[in-house]
N, C-alpha and C. Protein backbone atom coordinates (compact mmCIF):
# COMPACT_ATOMS: atom_id res chain seq x y z
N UNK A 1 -9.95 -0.31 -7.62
CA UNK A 1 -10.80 -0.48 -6.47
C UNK A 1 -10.46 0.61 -5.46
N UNK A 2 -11.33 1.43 -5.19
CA UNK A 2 -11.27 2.21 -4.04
C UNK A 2 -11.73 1.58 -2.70
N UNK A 3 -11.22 2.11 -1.50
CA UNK A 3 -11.35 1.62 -0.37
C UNK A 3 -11.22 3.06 0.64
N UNK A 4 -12.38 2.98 1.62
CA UNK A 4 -12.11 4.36 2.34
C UNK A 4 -11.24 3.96 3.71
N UNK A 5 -10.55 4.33 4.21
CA UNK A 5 -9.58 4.05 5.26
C UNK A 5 -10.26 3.84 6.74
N UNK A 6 -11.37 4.50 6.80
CA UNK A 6 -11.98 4.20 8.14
C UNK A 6 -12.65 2.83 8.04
N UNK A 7 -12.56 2.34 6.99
CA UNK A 7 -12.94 0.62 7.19
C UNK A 7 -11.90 -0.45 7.20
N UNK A 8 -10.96 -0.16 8.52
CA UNK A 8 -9.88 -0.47 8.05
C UNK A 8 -9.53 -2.23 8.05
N UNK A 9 -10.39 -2.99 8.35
CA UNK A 9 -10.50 -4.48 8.18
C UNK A 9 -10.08 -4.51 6.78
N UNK A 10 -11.18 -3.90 6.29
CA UNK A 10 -11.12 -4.15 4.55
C UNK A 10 -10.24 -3.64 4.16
N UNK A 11 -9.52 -2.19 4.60
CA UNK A 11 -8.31 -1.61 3.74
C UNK A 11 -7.35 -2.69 3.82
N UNK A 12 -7.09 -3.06 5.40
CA UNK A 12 -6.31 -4.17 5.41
C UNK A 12 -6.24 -5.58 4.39
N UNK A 13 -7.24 -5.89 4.30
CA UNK A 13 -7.43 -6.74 3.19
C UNK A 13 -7.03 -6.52 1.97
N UNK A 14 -7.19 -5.63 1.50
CA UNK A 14 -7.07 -4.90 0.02
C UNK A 14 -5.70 -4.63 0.03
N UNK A 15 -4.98 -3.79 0.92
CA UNK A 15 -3.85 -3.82 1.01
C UNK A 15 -3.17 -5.28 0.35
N UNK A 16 -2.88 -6.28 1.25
CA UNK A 16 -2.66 -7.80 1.48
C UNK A 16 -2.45 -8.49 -0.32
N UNK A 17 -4.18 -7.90 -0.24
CA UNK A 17 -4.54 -8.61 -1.80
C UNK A 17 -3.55 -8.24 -2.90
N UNK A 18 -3.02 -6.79 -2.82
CA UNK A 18 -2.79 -6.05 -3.86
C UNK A 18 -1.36 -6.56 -4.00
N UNK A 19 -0.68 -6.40 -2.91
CA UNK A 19 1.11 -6.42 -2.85
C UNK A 19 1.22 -8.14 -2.67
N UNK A 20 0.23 -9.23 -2.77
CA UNK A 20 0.04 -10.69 -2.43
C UNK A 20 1.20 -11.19 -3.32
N UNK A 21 1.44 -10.70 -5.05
CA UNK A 21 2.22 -11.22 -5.93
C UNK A 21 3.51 -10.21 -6.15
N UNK A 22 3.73 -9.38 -4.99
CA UNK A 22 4.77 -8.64 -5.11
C UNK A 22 6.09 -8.83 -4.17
N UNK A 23 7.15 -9.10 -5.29
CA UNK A 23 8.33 -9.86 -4.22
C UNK A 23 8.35 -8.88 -2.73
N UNK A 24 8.02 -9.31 -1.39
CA UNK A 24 8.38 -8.45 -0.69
C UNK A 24 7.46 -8.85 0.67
N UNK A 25 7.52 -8.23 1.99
CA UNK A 25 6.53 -8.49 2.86
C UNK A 25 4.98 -7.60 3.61
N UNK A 26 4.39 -7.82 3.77
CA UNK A 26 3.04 -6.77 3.86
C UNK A 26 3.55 -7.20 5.91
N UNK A 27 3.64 -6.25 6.57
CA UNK A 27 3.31 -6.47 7.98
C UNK A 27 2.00 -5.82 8.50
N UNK A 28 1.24 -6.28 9.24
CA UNK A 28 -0.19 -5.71 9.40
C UNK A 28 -0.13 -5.39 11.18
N UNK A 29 -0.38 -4.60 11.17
CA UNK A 29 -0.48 -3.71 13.34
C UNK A 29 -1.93 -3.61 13.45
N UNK A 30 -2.13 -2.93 14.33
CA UNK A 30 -2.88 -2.59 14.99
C UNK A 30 -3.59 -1.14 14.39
N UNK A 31 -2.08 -0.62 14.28
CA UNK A 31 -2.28 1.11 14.10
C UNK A 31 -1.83 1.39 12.75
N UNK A 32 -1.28 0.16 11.89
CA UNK A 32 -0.64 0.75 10.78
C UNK A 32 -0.79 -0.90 10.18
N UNK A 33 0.10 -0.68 8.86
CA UNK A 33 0.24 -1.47 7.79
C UNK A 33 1.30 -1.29 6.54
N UNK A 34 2.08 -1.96 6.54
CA UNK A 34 3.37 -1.49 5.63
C UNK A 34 3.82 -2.86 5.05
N UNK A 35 4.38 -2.79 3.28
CA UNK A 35 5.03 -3.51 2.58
C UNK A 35 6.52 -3.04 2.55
N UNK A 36 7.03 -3.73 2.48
CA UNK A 36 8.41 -3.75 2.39
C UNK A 36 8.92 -4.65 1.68
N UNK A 37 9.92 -4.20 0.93
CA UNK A 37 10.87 -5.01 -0.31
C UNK A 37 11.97 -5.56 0.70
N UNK A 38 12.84 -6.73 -0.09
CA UNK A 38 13.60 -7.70 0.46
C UNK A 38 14.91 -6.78 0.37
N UNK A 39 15.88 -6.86 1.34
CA UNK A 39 16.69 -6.13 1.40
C UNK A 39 17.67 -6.77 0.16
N UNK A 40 17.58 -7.66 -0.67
CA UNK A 40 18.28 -7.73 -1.99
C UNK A 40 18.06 -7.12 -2.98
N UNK A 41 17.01 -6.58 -2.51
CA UNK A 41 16.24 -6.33 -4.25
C UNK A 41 16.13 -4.83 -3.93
N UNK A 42 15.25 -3.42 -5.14
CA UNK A 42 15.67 -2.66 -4.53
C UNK A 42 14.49 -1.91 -3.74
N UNK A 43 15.39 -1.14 -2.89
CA UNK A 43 14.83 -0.85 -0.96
C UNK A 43 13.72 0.55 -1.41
N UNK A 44 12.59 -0.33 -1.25
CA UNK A 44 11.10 0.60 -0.85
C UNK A 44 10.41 0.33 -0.01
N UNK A 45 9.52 1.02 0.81
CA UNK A 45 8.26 0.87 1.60
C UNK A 45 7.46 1.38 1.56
N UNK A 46 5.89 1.21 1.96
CA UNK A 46 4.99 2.39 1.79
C UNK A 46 4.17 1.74 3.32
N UNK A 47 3.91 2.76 3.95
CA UNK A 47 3.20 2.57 5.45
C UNK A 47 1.88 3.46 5.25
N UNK A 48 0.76 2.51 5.57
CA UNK A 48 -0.10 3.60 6.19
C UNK A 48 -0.96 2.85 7.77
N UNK A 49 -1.22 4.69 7.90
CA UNK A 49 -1.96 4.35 9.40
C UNK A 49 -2.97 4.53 9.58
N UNK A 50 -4.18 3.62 10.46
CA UNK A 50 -5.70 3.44 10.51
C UNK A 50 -6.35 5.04 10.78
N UNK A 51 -4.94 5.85 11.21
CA UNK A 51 -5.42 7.07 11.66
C UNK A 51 -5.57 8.25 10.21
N UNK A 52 -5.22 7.53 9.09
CA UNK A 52 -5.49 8.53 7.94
C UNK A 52 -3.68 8.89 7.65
N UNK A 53 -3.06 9.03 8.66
CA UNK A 53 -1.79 9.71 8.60
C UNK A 53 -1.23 9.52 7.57
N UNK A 54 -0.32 10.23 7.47
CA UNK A 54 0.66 10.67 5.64
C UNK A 54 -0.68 11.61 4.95
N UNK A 55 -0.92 12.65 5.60
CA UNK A 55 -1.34 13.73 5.13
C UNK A 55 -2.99 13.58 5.21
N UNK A 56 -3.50 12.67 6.22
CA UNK A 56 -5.15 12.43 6.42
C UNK A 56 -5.84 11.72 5.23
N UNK A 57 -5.35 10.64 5.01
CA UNK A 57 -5.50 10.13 3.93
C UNK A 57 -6.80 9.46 3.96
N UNK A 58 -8.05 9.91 3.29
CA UNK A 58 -9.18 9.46 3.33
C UNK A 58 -9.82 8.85 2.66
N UNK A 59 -8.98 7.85 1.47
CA UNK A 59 -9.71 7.23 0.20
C UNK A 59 -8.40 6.44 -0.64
N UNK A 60 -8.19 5.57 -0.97
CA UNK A 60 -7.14 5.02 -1.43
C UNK A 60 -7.57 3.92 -2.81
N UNK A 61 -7.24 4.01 -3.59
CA UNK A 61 -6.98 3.43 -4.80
C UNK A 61 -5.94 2.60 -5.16
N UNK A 62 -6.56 1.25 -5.31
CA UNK A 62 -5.61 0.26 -5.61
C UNK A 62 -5.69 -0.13 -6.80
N UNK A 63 -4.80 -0.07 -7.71
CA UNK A 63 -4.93 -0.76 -9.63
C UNK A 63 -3.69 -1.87 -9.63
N UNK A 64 -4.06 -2.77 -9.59
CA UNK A 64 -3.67 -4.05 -9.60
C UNK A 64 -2.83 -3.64 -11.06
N UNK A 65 -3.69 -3.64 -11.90
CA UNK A 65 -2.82 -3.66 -13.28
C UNK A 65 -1.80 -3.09 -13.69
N UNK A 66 -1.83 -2.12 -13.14
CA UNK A 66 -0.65 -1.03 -12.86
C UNK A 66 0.67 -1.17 -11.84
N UNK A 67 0.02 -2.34 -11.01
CA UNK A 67 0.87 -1.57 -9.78
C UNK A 67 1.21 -0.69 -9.05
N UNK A 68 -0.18 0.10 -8.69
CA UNK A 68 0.66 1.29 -8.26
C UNK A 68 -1.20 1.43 -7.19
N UNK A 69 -0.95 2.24 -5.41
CA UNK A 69 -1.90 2.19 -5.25
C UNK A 69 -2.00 4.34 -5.12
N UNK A 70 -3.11 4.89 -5.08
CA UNK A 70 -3.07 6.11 -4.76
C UNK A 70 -3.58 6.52 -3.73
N UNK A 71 -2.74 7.67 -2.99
CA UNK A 71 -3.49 7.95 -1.61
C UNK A 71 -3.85 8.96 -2.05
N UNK A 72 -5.73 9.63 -1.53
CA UNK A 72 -6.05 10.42 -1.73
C UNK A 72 -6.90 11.27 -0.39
N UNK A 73 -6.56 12.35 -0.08
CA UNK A 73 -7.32 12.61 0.73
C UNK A 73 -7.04 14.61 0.94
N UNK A 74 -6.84 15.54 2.53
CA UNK A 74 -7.14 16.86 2.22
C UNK A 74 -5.58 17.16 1.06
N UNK A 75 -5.71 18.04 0.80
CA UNK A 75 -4.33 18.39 0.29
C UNK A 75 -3.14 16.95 0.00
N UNK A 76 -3.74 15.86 -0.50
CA UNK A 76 -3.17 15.00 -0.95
C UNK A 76 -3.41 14.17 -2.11
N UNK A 77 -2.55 13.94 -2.96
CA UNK A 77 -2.59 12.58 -4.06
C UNK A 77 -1.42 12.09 -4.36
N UNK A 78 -0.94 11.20 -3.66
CA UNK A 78 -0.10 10.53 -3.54
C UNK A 78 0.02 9.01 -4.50
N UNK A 79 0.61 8.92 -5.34
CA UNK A 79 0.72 7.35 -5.87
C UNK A 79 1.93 7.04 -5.90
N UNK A 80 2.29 5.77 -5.38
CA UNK A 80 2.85 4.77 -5.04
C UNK A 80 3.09 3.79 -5.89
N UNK A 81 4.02 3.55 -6.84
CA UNK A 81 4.20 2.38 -8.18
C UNK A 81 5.60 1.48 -7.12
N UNK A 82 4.74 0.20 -7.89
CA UNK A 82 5.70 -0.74 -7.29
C UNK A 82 7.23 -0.92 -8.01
N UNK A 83 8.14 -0.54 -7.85
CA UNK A 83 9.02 -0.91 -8.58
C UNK A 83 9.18 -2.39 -9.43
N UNK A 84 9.41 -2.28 -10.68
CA UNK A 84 9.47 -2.98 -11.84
C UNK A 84 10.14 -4.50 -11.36
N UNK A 85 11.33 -4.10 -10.48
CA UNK A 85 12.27 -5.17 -9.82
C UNK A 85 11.87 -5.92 -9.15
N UNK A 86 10.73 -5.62 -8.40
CA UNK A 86 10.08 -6.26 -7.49
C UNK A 86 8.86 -7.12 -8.15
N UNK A 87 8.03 -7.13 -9.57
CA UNK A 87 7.08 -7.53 -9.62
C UNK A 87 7.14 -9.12 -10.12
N UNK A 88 8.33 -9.37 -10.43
CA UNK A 88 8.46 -11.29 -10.31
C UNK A 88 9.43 -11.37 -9.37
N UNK A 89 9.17 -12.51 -8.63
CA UNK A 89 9.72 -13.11 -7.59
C UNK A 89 10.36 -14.00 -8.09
N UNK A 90 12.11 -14.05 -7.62
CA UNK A 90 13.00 -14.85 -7.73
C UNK A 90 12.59 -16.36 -6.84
């Protein structure tokens, strides 16, 4: 599922949806949005901001099946895999 970032209700959503079964917490702002792993397990995050930031990120790809979402936008492709450790919850 792609999602363009200037709709950011819905990115927000999609976000939420994606990391929903992933041990860890989604915090949602104003200006941003970030998952974060439990400080037991092991330590990742991925943040993004309504403003495109982490390189103007204008299109994002989420594959559930995979785990993993991609940021795409000028001079960027970024993917993001959830670590293995994290995908069942103790």
């Amino acid at each position: 599922m792609q999602v363009a970032i200037d709709d950011w209700h819905k990115f927000c959503k999609s976000f939420e949806s994606f990391f929903q079964d992933i041990d860890g917490v989604v915090e949602t702002m104003e200006k941003n949005i970030t998952f974060r792993s439990p400080n037991n397990r092991v330590s990742t995050h991925l943040s993004v901001f309504n403003n495109g930031e982490f390189s103007k990120i204008q299109q994002v790809v989420f594959t559930g099946s995979e785990k993993k979402i991609q940021l795409l936008g000028e001079n960027i492709d970024y993917t993001y895999r959830v670590p293995l450790e994290l995908q069942t919850s103790d």
